[in-house]
N, C-alpha and C. Protein backbone atom coordinates (compact mmCIF):
# COMPACT_ATOMS: atom_id res chain seq x y z
N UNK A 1 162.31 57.36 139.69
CA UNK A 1 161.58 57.04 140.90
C UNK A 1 161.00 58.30 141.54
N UNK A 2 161.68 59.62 141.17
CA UNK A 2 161.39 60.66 142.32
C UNK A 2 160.22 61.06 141.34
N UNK A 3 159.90 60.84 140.13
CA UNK A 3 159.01 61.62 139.51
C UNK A 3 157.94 60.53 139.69
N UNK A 4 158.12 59.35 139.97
CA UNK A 4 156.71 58.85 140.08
C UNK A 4 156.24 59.04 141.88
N UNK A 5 156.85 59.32 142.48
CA UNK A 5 156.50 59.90 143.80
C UNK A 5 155.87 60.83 143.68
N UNK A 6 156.46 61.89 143.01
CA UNK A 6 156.04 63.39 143.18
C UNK A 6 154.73 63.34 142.06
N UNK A 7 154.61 62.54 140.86
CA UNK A 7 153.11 62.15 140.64
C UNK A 7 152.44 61.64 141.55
N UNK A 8 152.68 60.57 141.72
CA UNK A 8 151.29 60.26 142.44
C UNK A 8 151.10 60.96 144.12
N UNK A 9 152.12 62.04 144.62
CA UNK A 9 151.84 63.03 145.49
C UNK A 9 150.72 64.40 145.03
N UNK A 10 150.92 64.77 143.85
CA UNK A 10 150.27 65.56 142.91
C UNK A 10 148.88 64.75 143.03
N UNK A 11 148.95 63.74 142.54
CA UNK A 11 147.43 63.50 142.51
C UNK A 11 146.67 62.98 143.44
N UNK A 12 147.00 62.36 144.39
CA UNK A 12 146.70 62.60 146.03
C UNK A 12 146.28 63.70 146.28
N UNK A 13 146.42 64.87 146.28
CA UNK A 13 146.17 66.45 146.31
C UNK A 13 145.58 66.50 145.78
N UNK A 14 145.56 66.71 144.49
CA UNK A 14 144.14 66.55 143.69
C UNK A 14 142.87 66.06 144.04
N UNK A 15 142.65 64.84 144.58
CA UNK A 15 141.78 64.05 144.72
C UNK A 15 140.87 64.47 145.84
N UNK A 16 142.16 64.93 146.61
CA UNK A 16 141.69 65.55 148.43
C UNK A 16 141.42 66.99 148.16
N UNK A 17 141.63 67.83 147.43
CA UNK A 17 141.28 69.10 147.62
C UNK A 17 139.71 69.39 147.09
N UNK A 18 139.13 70.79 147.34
CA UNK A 18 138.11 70.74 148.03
C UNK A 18 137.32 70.95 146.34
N UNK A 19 136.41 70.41 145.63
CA UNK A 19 135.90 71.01 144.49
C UNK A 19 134.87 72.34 144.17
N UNK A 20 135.30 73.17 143.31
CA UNK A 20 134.29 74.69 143.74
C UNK A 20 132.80 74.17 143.11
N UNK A 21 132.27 74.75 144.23
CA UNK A 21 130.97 74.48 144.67
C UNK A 21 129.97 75.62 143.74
N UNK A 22 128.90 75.11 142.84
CA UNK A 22 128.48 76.20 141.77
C UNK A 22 127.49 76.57 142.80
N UNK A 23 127.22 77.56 142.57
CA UNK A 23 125.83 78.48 143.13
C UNK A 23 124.85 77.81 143.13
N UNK A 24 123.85 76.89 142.58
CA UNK A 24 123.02 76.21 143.00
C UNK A 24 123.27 75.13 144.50
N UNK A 25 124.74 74.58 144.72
CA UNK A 25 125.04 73.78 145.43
C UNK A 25 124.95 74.62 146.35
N UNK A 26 125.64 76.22 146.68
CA UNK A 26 125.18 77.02 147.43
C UNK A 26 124.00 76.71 147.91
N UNK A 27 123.59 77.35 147.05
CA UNK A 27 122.07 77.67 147.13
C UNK A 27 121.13 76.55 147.87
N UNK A 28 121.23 75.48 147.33
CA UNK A 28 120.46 74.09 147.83
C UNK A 28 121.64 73.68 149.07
N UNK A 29 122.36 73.79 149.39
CA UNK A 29 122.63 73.27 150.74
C UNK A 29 122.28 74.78 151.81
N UNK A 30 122.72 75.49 151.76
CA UNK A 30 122.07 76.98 152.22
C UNK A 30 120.34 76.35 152.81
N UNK A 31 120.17 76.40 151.93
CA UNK A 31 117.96 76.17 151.70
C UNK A 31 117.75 74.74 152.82
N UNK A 32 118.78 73.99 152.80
CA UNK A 32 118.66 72.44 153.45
C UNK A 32 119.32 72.68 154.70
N UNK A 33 119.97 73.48 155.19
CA UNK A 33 120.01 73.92 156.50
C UNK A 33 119.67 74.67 156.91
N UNK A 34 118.67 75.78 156.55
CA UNK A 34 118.32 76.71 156.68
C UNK A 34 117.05 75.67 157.28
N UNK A 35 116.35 75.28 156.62
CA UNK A 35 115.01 74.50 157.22
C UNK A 35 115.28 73.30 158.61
N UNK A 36 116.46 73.32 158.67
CA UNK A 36 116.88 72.32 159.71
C UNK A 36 116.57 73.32 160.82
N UNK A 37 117.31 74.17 160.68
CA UNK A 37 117.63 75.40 161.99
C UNK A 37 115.81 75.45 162.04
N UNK A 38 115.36 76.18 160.86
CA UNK A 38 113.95 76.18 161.52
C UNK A 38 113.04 75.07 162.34
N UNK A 39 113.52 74.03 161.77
CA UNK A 39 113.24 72.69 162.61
C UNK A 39 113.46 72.53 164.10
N UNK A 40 114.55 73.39 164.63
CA UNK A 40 115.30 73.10 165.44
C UNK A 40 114.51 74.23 166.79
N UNK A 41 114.36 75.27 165.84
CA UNK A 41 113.29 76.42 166.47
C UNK A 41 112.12 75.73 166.81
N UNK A 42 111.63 75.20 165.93
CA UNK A 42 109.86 74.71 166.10
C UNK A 42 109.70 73.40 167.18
N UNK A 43 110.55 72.84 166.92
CA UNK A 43 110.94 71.92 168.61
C UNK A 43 111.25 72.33 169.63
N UNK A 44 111.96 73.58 169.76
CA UNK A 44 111.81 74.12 171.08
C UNK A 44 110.84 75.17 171.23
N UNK A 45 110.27 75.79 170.14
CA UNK A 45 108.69 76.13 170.60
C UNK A 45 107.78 75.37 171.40
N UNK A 46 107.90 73.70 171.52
CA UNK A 46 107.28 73.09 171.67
C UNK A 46 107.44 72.34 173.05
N UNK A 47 109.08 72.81 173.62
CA UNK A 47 109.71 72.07 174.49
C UNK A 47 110.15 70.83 173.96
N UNK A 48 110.67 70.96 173.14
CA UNK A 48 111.36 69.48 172.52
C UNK A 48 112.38 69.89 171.90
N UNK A 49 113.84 69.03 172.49
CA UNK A 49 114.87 69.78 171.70
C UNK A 49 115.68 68.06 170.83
N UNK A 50 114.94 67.20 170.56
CA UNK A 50 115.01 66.34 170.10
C UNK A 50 116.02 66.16 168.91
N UNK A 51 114.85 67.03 168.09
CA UNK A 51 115.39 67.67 166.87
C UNK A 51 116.94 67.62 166.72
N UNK A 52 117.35 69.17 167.52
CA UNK A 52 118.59 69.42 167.64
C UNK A 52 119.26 68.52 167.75
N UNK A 53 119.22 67.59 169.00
CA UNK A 53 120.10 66.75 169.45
C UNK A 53 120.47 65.76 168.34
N UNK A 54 119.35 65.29 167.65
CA UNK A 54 119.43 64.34 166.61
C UNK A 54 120.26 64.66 165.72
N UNK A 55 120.42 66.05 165.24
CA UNK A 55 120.82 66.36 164.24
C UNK A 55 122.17 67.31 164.36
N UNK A 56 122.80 67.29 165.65
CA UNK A 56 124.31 67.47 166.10
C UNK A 56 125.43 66.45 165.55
N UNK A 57 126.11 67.04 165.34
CA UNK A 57 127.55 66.00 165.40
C UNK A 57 127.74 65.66 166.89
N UNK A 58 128.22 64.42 166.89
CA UNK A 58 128.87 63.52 167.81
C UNK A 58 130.10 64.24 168.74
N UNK A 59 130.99 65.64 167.90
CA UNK A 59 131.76 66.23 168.12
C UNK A 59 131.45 67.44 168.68
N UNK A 60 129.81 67.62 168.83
CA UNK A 60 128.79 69.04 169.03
C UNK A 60 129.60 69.62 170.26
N UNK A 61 130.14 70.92 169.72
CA UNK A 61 130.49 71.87 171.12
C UNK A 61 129.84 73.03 170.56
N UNK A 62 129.53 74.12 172.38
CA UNK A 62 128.78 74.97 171.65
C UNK A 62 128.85 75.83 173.05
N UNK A 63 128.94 77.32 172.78
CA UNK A 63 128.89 78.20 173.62
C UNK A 63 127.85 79.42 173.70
N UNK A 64 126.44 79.25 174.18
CA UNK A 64 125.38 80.19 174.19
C UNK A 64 125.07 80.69 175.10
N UNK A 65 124.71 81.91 175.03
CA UNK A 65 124.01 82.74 176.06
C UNK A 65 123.87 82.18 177.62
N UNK A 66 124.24 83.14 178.42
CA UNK A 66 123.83 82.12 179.25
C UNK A 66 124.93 81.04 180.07
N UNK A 67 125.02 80.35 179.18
CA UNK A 67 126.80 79.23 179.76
C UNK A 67 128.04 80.10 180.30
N UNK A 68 128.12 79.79 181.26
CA UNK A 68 129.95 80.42 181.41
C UNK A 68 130.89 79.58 180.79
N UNK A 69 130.95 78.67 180.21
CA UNK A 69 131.69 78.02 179.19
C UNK A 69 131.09 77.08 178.26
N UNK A 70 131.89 76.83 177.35
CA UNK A 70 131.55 75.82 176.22
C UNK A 70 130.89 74.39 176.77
N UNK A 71 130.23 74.15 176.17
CA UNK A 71 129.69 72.47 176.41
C UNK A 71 129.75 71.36 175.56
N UNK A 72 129.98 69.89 175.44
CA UNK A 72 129.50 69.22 174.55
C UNK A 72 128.43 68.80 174.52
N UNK A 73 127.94 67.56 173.66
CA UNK A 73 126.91 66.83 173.45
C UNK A 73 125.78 66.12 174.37
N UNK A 74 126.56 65.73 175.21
CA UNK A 74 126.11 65.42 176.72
C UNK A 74 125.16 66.58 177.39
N UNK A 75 125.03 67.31 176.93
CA UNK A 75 124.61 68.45 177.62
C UNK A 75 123.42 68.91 177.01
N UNK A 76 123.61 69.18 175.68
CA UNK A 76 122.54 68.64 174.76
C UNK A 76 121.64 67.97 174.88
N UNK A 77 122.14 66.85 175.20
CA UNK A 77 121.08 65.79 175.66
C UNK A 77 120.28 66.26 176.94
N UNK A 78 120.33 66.48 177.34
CA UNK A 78 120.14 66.83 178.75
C UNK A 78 119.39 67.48 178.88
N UNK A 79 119.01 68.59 178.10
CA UNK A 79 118.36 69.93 177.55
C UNK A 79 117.09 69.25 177.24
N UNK A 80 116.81 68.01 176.71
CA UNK A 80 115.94 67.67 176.68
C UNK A 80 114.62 67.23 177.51
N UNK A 81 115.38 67.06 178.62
CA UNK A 81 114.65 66.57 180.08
C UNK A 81 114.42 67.56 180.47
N UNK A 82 115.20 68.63 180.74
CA UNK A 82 114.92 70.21 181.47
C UNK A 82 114.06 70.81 180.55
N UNK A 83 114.07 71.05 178.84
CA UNK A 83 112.97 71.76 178.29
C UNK A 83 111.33 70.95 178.23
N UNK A 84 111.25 70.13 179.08
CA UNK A 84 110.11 69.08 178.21
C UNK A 84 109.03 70.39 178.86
N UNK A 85 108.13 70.14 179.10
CA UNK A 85 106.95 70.98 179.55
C UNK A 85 107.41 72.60 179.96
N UNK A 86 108.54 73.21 178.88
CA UNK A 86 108.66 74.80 178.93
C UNK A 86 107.99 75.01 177.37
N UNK A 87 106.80 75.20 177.04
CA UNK A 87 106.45 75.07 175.88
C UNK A 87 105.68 76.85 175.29
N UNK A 88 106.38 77.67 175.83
CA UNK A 88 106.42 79.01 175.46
C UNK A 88 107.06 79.59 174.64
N UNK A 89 108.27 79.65 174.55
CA UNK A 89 108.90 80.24 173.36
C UNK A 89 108.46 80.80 172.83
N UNK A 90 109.14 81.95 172.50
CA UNK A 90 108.54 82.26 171.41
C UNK A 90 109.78 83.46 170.78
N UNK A 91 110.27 82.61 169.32
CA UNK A 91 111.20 83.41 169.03
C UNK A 91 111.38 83.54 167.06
N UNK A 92 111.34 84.80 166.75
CA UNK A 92 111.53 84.95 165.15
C UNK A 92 113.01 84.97 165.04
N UNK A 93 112.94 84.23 163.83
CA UNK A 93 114.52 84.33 163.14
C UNK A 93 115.20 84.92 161.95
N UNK A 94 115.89 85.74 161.73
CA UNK A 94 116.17 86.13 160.50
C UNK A 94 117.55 85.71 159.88
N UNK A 95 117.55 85.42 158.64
CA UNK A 95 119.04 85.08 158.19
C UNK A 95 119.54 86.01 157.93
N UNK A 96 120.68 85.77 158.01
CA UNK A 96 121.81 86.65 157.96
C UNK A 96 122.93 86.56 156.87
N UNK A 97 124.06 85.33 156.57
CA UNK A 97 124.77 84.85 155.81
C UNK A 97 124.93 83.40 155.68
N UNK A 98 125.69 82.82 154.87
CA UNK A 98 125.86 81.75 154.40
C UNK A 98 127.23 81.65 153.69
N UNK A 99 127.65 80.53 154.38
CA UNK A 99 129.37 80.06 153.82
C UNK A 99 129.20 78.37 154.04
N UNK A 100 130.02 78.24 152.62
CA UNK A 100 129.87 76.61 152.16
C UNK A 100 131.28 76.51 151.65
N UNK A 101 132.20 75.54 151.95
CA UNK A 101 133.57 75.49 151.65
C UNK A 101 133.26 73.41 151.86
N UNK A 102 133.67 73.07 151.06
CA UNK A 102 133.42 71.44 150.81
C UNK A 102 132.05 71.08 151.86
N UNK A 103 132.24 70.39 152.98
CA UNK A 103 131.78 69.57 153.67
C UNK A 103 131.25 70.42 154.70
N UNK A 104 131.85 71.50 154.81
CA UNK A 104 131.97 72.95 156.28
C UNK A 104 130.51 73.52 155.44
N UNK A 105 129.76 73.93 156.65
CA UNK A 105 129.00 75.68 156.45
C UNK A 105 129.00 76.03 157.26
N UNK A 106 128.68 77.07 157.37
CA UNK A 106 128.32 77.93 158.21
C UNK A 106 127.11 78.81 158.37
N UNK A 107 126.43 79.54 159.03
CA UNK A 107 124.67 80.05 158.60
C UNK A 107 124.93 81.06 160.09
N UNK A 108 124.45 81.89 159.80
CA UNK A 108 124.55 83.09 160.59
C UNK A 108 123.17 83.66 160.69
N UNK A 109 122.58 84.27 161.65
CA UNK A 109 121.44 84.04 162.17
C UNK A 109 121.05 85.43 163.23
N UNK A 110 119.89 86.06 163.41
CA UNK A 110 119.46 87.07 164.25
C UNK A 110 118.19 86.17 164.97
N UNK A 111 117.67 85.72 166.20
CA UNK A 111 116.95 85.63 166.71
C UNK A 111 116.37 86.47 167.13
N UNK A 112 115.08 87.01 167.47
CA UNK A 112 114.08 87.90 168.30
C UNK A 112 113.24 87.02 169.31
N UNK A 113 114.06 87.32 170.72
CA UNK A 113 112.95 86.30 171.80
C UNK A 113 112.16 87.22 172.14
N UNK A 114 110.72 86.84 172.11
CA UNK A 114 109.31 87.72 172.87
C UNK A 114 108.81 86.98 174.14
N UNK A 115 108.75 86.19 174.20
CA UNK A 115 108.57 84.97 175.39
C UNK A 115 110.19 83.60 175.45
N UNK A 116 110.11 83.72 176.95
CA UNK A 116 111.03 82.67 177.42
C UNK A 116 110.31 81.07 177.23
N UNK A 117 110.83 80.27 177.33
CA UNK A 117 109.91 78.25 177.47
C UNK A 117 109.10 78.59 178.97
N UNK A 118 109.56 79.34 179.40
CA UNK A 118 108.05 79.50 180.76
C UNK A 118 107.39 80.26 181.14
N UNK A 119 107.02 81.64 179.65
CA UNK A 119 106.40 82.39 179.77
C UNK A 119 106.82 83.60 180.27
N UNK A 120 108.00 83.80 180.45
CA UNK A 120 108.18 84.96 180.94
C UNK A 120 108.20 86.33 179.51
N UNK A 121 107.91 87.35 179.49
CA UNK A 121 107.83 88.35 178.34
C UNK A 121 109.08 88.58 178.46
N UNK A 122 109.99 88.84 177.17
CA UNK A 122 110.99 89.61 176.75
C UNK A 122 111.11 90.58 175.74
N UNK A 123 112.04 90.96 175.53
CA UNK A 123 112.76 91.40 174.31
C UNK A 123 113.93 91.23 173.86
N UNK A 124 114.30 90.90 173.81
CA UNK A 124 116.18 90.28 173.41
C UNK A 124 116.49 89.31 172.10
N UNK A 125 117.50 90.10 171.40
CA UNK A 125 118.22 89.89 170.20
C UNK A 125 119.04 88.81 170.59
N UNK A 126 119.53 88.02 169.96
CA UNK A 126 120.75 87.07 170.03
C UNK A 126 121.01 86.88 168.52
N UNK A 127 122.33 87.23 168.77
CA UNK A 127 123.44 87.06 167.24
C UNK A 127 123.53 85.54 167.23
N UNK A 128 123.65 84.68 166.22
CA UNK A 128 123.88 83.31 166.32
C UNK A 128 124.48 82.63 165.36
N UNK A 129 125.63 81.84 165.08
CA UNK A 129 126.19 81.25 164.27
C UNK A 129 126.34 79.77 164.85
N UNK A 130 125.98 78.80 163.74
CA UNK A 130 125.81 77.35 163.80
C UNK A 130 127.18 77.17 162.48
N UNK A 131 127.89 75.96 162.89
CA UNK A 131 129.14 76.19 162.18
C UNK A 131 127.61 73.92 161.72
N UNK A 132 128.01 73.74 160.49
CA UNK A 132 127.94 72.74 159.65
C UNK A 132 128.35 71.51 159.02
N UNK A 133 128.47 70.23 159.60
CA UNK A 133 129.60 69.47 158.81
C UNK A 133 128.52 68.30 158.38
N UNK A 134 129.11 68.19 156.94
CA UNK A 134 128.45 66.71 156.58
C UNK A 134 128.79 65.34 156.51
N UNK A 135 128.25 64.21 157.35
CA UNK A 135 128.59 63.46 158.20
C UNK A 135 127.77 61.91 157.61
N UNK A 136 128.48 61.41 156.54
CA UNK A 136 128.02 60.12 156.59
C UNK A 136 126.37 60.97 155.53
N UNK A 137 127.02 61.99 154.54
CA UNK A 137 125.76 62.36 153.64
C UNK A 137 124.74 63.08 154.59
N UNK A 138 124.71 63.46 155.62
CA UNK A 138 123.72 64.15 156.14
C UNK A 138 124.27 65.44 157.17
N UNK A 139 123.38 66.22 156.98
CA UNK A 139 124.27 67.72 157.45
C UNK A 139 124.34 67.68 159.05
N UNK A 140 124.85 67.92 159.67
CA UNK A 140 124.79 67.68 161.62
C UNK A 140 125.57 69.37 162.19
N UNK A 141 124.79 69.39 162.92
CA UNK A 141 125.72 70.91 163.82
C UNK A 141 126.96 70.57 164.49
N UNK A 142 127.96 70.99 163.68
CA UNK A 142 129.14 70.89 164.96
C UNK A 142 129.03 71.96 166.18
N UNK A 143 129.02 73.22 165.75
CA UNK A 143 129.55 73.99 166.50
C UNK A 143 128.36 75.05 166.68
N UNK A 144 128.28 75.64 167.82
CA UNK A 144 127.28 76.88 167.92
C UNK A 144 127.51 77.86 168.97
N UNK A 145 127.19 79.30 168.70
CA UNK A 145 127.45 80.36 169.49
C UNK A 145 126.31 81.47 168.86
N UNK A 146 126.28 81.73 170.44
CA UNK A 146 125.30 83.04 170.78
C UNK A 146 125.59 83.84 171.52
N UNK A 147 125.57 85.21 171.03
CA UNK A 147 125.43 86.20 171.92
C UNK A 147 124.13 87.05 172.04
N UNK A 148 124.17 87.92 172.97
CA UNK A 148 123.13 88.45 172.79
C UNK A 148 123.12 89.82 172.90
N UNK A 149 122.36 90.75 171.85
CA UNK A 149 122.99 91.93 171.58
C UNK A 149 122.12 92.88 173.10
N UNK A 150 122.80 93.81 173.21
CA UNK A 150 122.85 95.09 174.34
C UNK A 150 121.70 96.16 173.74
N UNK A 151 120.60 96.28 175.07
CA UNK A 151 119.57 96.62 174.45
C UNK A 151 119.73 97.99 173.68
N UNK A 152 119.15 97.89 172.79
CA UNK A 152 118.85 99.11 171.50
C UNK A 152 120.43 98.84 170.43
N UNK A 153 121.02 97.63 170.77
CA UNK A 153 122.28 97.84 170.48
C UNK A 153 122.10 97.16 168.72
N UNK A 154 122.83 97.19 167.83
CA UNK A 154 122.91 96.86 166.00
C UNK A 154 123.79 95.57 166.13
N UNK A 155 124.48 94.81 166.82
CA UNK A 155 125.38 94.21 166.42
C UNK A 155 124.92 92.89 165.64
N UNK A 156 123.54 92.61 165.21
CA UNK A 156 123.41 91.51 164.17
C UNK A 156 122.59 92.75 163.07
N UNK A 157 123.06 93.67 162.51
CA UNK A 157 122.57 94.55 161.97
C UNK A 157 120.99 95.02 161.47
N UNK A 158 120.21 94.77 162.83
CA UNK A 158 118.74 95.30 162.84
C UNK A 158 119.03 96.77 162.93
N UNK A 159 118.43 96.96 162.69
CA UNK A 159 117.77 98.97 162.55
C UNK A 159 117.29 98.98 164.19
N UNK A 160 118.11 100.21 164.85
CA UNK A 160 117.73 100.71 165.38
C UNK A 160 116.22 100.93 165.98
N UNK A 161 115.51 101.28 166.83
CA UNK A 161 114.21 101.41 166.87
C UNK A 161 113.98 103.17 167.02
């Protein structure tokens, strides 16, 4: 009896543990959120954070620039009514890294803001990591954080000026 327990405990484990992921799967889920995030940019170029919202987890918490604490989803939403007619933006993005562990990613990110959604001129870096979960076959943001780097400062590793 104890060995057919401890089988079919063994293969329970089996079944649930995570399968290694070949470099193309990398690669093509990497490439398929990578264009989301840009998606996510080009809607709020536009004052529309639709996008985003659509494409959050249900579980979306997230701590950016700006917030004195974490927020959920609700808030998100919300963002939508306050960005509608800020249609300035204006921000380049560069990648940074990529981590894929089953269902999890992660995508790491350098923003460059030149304009605020209402026109104001800047310059400011923000470090950014969007954490990834796939949800019913389709990828959704759980989690997100931004900082923003200290002027002339390297911490998403741009070169100096």
């Amino acid at each position: 009896m104890n060995r057919r327990l401890a089988l079919i405990a063994t293969a329970g484990l089996l079944l649930n543990a995570p399968l290694a992921q070949s470099a193309d799967d990398v690669t093509g889920t990497r490439d398929q959120i990578w264009a989301k995030e840009m998606a996510i940019y080009a809607g709020r170029a536009k004052g529309d954070t639709s996008y985003y919202y659509d494409n959050s987890s249900v579980d979306y918490l997230a701590w950016v620039y700006g917030t004195p604490k974490p927020f959920r989803r609700d808030s998100l939403a919300a963002s939508r009514a306050t960005m509608r007619n800020q249609d300035k933006e204006k921000i380049t993005t560069e990648f940074k890294d990529f981590s894929l562990h089953g269902d999890t990613a992660i995508i790491y990110y350098v923003n460059h803001r030149t304009m605020k959604p209402d026109g104001t001129v800047v310059d400011q870096y923000f470090d950014n990591i969007h954490v990834w979960v796939r949800e019913g076959g389709t990828w959704k943001v759980l989690a997100s954080m931004s900082r923003l780097q200290a002027p002339g400062g390297n911490a998403g590793g741009r070169q100096p000026p």
